[in-house]
Protein backbone atom coordinates (compact mmCIF):
# COMPACT_ATOMS: atom_id res chain seq x y z
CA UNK A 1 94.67 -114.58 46.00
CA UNK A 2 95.84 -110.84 46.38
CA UNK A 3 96.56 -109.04 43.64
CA UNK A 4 100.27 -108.62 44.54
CA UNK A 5 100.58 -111.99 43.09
CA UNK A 6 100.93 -110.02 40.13
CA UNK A 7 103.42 -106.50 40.61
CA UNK A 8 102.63 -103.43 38.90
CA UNK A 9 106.45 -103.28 37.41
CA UNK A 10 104.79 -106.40 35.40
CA UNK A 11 101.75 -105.14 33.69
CA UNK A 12 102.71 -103.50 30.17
CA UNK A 13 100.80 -101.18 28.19
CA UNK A 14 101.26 -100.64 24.26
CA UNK A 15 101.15 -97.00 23.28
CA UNK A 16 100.84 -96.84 19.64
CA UNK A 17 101.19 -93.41 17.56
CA UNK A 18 103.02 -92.06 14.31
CA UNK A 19 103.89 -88.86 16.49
CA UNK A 20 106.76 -88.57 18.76
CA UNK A 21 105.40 -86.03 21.09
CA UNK A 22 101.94 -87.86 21.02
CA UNK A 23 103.63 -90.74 22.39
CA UNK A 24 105.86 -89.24 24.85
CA UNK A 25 102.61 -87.04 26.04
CA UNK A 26 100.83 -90.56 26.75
CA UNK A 27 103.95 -91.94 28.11
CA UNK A 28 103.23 -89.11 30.76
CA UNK A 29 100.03 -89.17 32.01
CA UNK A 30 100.48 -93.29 32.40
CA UNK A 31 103.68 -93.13 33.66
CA UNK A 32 102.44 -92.74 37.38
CA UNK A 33 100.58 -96.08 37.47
CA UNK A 34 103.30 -97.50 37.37
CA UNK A 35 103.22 -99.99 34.93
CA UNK A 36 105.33 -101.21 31.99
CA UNK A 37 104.69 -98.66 29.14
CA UNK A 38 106.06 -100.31 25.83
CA UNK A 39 106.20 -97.11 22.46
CA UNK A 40 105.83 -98.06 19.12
CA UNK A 41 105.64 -95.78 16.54
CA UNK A 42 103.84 -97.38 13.53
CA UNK A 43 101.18 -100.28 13.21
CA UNK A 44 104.36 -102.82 11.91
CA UNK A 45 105.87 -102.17 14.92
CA UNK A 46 103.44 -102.47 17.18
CA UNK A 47 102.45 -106.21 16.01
CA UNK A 48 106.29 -107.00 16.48
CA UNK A 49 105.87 -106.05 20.12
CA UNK A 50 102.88 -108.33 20.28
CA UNK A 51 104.91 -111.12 18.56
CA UNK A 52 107.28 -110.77 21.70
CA UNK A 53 105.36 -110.04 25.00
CA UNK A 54 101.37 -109.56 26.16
CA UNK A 55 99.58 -106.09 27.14
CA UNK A 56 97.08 -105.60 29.51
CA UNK A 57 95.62 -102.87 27.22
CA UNK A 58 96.46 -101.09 23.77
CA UNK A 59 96.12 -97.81 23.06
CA UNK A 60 96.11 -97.52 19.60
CA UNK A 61 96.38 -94.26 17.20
CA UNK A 62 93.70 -94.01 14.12
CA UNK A 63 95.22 -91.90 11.73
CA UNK A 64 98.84 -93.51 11.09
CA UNK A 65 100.95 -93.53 7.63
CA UNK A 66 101.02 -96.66 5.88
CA UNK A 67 98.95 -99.23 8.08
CA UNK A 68 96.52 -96.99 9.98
CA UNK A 69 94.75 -98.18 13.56
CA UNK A 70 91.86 -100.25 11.62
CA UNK A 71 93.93 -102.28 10.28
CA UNK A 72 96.58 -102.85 12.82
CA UNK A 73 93.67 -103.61 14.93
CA UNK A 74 91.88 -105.72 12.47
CA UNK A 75 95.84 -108.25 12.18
CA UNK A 76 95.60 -107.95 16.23
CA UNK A 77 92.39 -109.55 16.92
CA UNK A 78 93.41 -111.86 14.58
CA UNK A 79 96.08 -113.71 16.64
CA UNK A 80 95.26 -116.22 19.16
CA UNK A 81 97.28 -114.35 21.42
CA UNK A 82 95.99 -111.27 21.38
CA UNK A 83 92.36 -111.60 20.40
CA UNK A 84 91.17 -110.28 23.30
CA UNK A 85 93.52 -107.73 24.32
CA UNK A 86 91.80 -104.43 24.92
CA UNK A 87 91.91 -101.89 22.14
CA UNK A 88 91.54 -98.10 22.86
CA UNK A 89 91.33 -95.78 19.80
CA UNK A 90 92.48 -92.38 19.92
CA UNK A 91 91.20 -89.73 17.19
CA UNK A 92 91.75 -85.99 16.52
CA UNK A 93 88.41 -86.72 14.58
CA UNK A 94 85.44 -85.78 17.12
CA UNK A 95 82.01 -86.97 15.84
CA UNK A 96 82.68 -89.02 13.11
CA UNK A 97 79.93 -91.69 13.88
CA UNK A 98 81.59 -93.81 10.57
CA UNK A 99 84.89 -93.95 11.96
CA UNK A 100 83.39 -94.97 15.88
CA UNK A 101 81.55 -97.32 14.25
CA UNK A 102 84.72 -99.29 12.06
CA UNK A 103 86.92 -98.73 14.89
CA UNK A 104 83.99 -101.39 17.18
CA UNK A 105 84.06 -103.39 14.33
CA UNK A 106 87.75 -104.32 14.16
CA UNK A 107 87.46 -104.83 18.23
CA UNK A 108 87.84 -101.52 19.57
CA UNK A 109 86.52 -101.29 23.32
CA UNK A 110 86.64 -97.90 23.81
CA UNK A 111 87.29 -94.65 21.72
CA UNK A 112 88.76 -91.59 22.42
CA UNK A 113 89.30 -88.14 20.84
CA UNK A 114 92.36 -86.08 21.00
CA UNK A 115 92.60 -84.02 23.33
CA UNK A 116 91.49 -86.13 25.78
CA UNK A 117 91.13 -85.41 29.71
CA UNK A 118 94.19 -87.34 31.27
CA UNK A 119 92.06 -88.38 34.21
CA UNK A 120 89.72 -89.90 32.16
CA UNK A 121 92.26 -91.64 29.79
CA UNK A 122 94.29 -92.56 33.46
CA UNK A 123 90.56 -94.08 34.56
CA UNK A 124 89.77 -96.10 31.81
CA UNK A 125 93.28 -97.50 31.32
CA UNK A 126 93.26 -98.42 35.39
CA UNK A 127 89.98 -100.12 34.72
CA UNK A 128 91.38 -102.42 32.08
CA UNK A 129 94.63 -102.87 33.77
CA UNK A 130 92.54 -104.48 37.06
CA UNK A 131 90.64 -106.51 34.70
CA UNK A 132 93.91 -107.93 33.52
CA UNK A 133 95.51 -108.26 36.57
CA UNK A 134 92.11 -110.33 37.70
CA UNK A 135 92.22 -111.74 34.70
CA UNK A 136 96.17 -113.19 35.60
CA UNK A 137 95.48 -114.29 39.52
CA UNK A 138 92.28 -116.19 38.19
CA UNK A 139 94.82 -117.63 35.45
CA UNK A 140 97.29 -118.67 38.41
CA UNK A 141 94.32 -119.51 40.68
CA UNK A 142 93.50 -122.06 37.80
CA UNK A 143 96.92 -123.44 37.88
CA UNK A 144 97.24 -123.46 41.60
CA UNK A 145 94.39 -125.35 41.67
CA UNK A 146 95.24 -128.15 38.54
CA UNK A 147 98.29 -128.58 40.69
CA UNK A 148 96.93 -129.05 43.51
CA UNK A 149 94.20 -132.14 42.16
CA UNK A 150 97.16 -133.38 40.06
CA UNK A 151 99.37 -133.35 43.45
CA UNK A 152 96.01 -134.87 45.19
CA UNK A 153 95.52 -137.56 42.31
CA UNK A 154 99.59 -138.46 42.24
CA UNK A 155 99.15 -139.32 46.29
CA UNK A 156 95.95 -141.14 45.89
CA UNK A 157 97.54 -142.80 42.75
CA UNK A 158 101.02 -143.26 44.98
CA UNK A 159 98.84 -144.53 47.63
CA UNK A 160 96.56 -147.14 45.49
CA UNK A 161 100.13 -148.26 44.11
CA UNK A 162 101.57 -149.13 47.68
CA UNK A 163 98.40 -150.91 48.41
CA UNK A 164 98.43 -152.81 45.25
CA UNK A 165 102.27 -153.64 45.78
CA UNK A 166 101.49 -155.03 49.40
CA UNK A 167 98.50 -157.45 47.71
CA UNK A 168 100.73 -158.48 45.33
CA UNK A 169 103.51 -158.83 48.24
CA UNK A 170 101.51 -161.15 49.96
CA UNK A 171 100.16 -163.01 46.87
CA UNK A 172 103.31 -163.71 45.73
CA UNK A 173 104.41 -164.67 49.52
CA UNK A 174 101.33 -167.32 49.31
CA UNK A 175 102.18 -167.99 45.41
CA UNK A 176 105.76 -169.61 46.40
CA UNK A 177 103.93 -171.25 49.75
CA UNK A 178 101.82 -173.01 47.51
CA UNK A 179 104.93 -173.62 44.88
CA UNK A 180 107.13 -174.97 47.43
CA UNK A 181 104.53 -176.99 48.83
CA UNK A 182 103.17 -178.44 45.17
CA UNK A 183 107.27 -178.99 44.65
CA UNK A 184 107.89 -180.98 47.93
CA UNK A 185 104.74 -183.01 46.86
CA UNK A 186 106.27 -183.43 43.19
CA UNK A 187 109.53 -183.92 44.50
CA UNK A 188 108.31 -186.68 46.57
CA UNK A 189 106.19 -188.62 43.70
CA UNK A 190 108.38 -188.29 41.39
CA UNK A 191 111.10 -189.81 43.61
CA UNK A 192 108.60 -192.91 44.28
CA UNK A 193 108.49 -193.17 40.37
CA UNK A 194 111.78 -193.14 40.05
CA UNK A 195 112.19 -195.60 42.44
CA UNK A 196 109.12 -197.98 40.76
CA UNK A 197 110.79 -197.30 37.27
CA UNK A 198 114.01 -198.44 38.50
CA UNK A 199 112.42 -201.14 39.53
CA UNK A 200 110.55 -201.80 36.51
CA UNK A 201 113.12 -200.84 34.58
CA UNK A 202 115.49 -203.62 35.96
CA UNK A 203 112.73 -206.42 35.97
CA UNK A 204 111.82 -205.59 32.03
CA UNK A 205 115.57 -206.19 31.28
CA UNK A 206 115.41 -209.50 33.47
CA UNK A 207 112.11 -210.70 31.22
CA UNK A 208 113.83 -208.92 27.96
CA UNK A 209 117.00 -211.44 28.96
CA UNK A 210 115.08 -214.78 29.63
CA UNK A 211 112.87 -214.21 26.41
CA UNK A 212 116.14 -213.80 24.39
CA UNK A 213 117.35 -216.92 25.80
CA UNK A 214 114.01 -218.68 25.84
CA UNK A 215 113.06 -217.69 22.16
CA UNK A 216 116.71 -217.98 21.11
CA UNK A 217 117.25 -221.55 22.08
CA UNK A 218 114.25 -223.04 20.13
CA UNK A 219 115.49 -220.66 16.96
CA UNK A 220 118.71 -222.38 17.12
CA UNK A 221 116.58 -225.89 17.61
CA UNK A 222 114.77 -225.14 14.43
CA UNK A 223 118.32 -223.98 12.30
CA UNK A 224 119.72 -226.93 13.22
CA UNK A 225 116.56 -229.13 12.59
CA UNK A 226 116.15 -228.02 9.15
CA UNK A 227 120.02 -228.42 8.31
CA UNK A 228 119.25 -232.43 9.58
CA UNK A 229 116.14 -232.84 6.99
CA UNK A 230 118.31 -231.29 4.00
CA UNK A 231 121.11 -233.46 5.48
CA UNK A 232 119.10 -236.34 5.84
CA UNK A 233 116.89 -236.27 3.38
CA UNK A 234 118.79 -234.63 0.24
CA UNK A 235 118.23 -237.61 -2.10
CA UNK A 236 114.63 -237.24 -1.75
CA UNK A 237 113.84 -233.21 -1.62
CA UNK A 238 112.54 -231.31 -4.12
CA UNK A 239 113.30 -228.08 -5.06
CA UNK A 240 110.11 -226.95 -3.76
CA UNK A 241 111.26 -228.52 -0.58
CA UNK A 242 114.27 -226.90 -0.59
CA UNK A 243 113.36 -223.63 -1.08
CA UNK A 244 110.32 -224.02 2.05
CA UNK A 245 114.02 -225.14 4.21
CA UNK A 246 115.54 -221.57 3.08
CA UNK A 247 112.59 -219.77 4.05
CA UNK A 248 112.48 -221.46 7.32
CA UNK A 249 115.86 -220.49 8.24
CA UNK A 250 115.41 -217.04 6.66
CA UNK A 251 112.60 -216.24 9.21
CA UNK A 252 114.60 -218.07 12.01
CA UNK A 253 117.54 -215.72 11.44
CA UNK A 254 115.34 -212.59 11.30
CA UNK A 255 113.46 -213.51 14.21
CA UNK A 256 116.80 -214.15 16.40
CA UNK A 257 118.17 -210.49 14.61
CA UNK A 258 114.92 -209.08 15.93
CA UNK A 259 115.20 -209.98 19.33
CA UNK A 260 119.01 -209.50 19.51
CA UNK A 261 118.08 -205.70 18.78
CA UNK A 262 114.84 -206.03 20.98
CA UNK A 263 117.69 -207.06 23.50
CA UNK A 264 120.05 -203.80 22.56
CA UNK A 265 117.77 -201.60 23.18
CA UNK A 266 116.02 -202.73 26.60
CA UNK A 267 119.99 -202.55 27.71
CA UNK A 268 121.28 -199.05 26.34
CA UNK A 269 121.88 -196.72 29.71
CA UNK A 270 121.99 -199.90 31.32
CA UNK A 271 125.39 -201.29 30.89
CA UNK A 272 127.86 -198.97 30.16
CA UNK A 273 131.84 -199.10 30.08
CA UNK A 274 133.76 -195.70 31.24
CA UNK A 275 134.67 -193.62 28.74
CA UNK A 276 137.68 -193.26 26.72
CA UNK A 277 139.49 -191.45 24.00
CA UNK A 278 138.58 -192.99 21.26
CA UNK A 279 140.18 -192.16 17.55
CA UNK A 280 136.55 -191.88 16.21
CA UNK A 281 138.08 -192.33 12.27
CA UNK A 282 139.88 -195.72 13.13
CA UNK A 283 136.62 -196.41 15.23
CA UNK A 284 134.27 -195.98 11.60
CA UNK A 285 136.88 -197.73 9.22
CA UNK A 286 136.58 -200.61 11.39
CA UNK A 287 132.95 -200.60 11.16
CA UNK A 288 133.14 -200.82 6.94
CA UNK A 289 135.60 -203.25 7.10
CA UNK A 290 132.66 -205.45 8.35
CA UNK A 291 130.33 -203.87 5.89
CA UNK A 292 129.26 -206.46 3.31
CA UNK A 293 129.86 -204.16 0.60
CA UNK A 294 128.87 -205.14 -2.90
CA UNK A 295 130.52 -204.44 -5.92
CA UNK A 296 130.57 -201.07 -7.09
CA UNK A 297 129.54 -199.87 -3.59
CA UNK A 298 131.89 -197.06 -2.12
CA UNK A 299 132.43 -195.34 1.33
CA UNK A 300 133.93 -192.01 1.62
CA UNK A 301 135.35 -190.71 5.09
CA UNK A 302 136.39 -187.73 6.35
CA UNK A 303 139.91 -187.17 6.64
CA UNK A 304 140.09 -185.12 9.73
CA UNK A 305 137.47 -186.95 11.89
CA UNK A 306 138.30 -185.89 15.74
CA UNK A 307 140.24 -187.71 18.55
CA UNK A 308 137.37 -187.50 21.40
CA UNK A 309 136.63 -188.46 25.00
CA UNK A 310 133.68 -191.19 24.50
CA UNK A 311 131.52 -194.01 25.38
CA UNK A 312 132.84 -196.05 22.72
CA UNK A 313 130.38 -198.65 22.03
CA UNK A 314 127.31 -196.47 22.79
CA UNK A 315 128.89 -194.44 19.49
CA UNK A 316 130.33 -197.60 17.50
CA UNK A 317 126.54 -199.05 17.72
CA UNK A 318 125.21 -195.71 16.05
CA UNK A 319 127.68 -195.58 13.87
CA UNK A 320 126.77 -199.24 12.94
CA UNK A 321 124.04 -198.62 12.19
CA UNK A 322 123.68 -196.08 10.34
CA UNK A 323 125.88 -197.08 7.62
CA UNK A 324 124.18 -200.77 7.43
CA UNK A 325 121.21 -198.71 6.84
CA UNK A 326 122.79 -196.44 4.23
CA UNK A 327 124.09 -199.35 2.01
CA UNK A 328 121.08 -201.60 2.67
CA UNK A 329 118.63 -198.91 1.39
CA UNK A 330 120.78 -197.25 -1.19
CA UNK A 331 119.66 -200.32 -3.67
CA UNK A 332 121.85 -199.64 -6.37
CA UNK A 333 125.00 -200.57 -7.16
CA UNK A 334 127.04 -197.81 -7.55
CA UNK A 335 125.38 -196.87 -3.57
CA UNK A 336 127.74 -193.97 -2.20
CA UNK A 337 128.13 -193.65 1.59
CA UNK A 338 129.71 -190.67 3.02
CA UNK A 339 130.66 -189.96 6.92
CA UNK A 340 131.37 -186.47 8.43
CA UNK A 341 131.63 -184.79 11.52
CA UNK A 342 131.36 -180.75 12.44
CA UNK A 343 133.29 -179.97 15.71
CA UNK A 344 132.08 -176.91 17.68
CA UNK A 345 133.24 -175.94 21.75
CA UNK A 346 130.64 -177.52 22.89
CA UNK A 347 129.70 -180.58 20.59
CA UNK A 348 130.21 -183.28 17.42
CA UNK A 349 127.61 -182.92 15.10
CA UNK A 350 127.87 -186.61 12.67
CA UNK A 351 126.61 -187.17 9.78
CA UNK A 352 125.87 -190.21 7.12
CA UNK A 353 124.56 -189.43 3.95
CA UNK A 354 123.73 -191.80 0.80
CA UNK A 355 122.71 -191.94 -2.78
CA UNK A 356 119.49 -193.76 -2.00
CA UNK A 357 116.33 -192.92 -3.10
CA UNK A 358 115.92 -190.75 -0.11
CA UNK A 359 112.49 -190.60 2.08
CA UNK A 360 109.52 -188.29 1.85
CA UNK A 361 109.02 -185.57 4.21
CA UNK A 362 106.32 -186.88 6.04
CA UNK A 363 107.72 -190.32 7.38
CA UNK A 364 110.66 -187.97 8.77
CA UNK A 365 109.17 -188.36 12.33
CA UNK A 366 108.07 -191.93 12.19
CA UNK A 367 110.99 -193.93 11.20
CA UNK A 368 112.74 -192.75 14.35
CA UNK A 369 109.61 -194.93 16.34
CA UNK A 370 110.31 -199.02 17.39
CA UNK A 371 109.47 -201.51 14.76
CA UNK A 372 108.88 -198.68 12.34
CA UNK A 373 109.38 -199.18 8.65
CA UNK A 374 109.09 -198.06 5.21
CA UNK A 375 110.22 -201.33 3.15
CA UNK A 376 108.21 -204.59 3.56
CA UNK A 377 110.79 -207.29 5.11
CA UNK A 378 110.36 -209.40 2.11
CA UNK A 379 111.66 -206.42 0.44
CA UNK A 380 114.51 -205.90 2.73
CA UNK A 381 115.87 -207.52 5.50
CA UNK A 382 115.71 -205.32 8.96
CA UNK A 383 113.92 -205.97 12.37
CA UNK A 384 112.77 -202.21 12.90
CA UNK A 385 114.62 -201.55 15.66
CA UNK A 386 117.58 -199.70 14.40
CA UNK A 387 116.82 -196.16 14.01
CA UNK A 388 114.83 -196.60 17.18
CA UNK A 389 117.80 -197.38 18.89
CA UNK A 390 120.15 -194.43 17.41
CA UNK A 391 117.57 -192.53 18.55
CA UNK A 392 117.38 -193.94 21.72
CA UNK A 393 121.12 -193.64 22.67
CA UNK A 394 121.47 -190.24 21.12
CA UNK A 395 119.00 -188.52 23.36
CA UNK A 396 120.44 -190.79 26.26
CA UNK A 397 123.74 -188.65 25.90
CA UNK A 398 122.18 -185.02 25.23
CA UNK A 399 122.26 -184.88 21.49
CA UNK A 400 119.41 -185.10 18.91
CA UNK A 401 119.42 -187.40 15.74
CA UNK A 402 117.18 -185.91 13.06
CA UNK A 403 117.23 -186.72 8.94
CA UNK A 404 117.80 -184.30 5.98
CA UNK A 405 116.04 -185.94 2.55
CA UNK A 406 113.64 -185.85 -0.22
CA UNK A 407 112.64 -188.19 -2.64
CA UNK A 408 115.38 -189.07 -5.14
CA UNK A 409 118.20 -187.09 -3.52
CA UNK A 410 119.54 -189.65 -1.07
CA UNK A 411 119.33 -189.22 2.82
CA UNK A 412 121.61 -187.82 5.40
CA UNK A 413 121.40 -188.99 8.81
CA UNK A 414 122.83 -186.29 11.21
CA UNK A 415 123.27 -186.50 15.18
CA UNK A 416 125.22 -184.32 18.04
CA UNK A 417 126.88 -186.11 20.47
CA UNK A 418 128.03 -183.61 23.52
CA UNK A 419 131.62 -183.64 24.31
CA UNK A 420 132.85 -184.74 27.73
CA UNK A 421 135.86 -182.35 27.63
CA UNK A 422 134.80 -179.27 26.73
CA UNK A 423 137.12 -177.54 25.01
């Protein structure tokens, strides 16, 4: 690189002396190199120049009122900036050994006394104004070339990228290949289960019908059978006797409940009526109306229960049971029933909540499960099946049915049920 990368005009030079006509003599014996020559007259104002701009060399006065060349010099070298600026003394002293030797210490690299030869004061000054100048284009040569590896690492970067981009390209070309090939094949089995669960599906409800009426017939057999003995032999039965009879029809009747809900729940999404708009309030005070309420026993309904678009029955038979459940397990007297509903755009969220003794934490899961429960039947009377079918035709409309309780604060039963008009 030539050294014209760097102009004359733009190499400065700091004179630095106390005396006007010192500084204006300098000013013209450098003035023909043609360089930047920047006058300060006092060691305070000389470090403000260095505060603004960088010299190539500094000629710097000894003897100076106030701060005096050593220690302007000493401040200089200690900047970053500046620390290795050139530092020419000048001296009227001549032969003062001491003062040569302090003015090396504080960084001095050369030392002249006044008066001094202008050619040899031009030489010297040339000398340190090359070294600058070389000093600048190996500076720029060191940028040139960073830019020049960082433009050569950015391509070969830019150039890895594209290649990595096409890889991924065609990976991802392969990836949904391979997807749409796996989904064909999963479209394809899953179609053939559909079609064998169908199938299944259909000949579990024909066995789940001929074992209602095949077990059913023989329970009524037995009712009847055991109404004939006590009939017939009521002159002769003990009380003993008797009570066996009870018991016999007590198991018949929860065996026939047991498959009649065994039978509900083979058939929900099976057989369904269209929907209708169904006032869902009339819908629940017909449902206590058949609740075998005892006294004491209360149900409290919410006054502005919605007018929706339904499958009726499929909601009635929730509703059903639910609130059998809530009375049947509130076992007290003074059992409390309430029924709510939250309407948002988009759903009815239902609730029914009781007085009962509510239901620990970790059978919240399990009494949603077929045949599940938590009360031995000789306790009280259920088949099991109940929640499992809430749950079942809840999730067969898009909702969830989940339970809020804890022991001795009752239980609340709550459910969505999506709307079919959307509001």
């Amino acid at each position: 690189m030539s050294a014209q990368l760097v102009p004359m005009s733009d190499v400065k030079i700091l004179l630095v002396d106390d005396q006007p006509a010192n500084l204006v003599a300098l000013e013209s014996i450098l003035e023909p190199l043609g360089h930047q020559l920047v006058l300060a007259d006092s060691g305070a104002a000389a470090l403000r120049q260095l505060l603004l701009q960088d010299f190539a060399v500094i000629l710097l006065d000894v003897r100076m009122p106030g701060m005096d060349g050593y220690e302007t010099a000493a401040i200089v070298r200690q900047r970053e900036r500046s620390a290795h600026t050139p530092i020419v003394f000048l001296t009227a002293e001549s032969g003062d050994r001491a003062a040569m030797l302090r003015a090396y210490d504080q960084g001095a690299v050369d030392f002249l006394t006044k008066p001094f030869e202008p050619k040899i004061l031009t030489a010297k000054v040339a000398i340190f104004v090359a070294l600058f100048v070389q000093r600048m284009q190996l500076t720029e040569q060191a940028a040139t070339l960073r830019d020049t590896e960082r433009a050569a690492l950015a391509a070969e970067a830019a150039r890895q990228a594209a290649e990595w981009r096409r890889e991924q390209e065609t990976n991802e070309v392969l990836r949904h290949e391979e997807a749409r090939r796996v989904a064909e094949t999963h479209v394809a089995t899953l179609a053939q289960m559909s079609a064998e669960l169908v199938r299944s599906n259909r000949e579990l409800q024909q066995v789940a019908y001929g074992a209602s009426h095949d077990i059913k017939g023989p329970l009524r057999g037995i009712s009847a059978l055991c109404d004939w003995l006590e009939e017939d032999l009521e002159s002769v039965l003990t009380d003993t006797a008797r009570k066996h009879l009870a018991q016999v029809r007590e198991r018949v009747q929860r065996l026939g409940n047991l498959v009649d809900g065994i039978l509900a729940f083979a058939r929900v999404g099976h057989v369904q009526s269209p929907p209708g708009y169904v006032d869902i309030r009339k819908l629940i005070e017909g449902i206590l109306e058949l609740q075998p309420l005892v006294p004491g026993a209360t149900a409290h309904l919410q006054q502005d229960m919605p007018v929706a678009r339904i499958q009726r029955e499929l909601l009635e038979r929730v509703f059903s049971n639910l609130i059998s459940n809530a009375f049947k397990y509130a076992r007290r007297s003074d059992a409390r029933v309430e029924v709510g509903c939250l309407e948002t755009a988009e759903r009815f969220e239902f609730w029914v909540c009781d007085n009962g003794p509510g239901i620990e934490a970790r059978y919240h899961d399990r009494i949603w499960n077929l045949f599940q429960r938590l009360e031995s039947r000789d306790t009280i009377e259920g088949t099991g099946v109940g929640l499992a079918l809430v749950k079942k035709i809840v999730e067969g409309q898009g909702g969830c049915a989940w339970v809020v309780s804890q022991p001795g604060d009752g239980a609340c039963f709550r459910f969505t049920w999506p709307k079919l008009d959307k509001l």
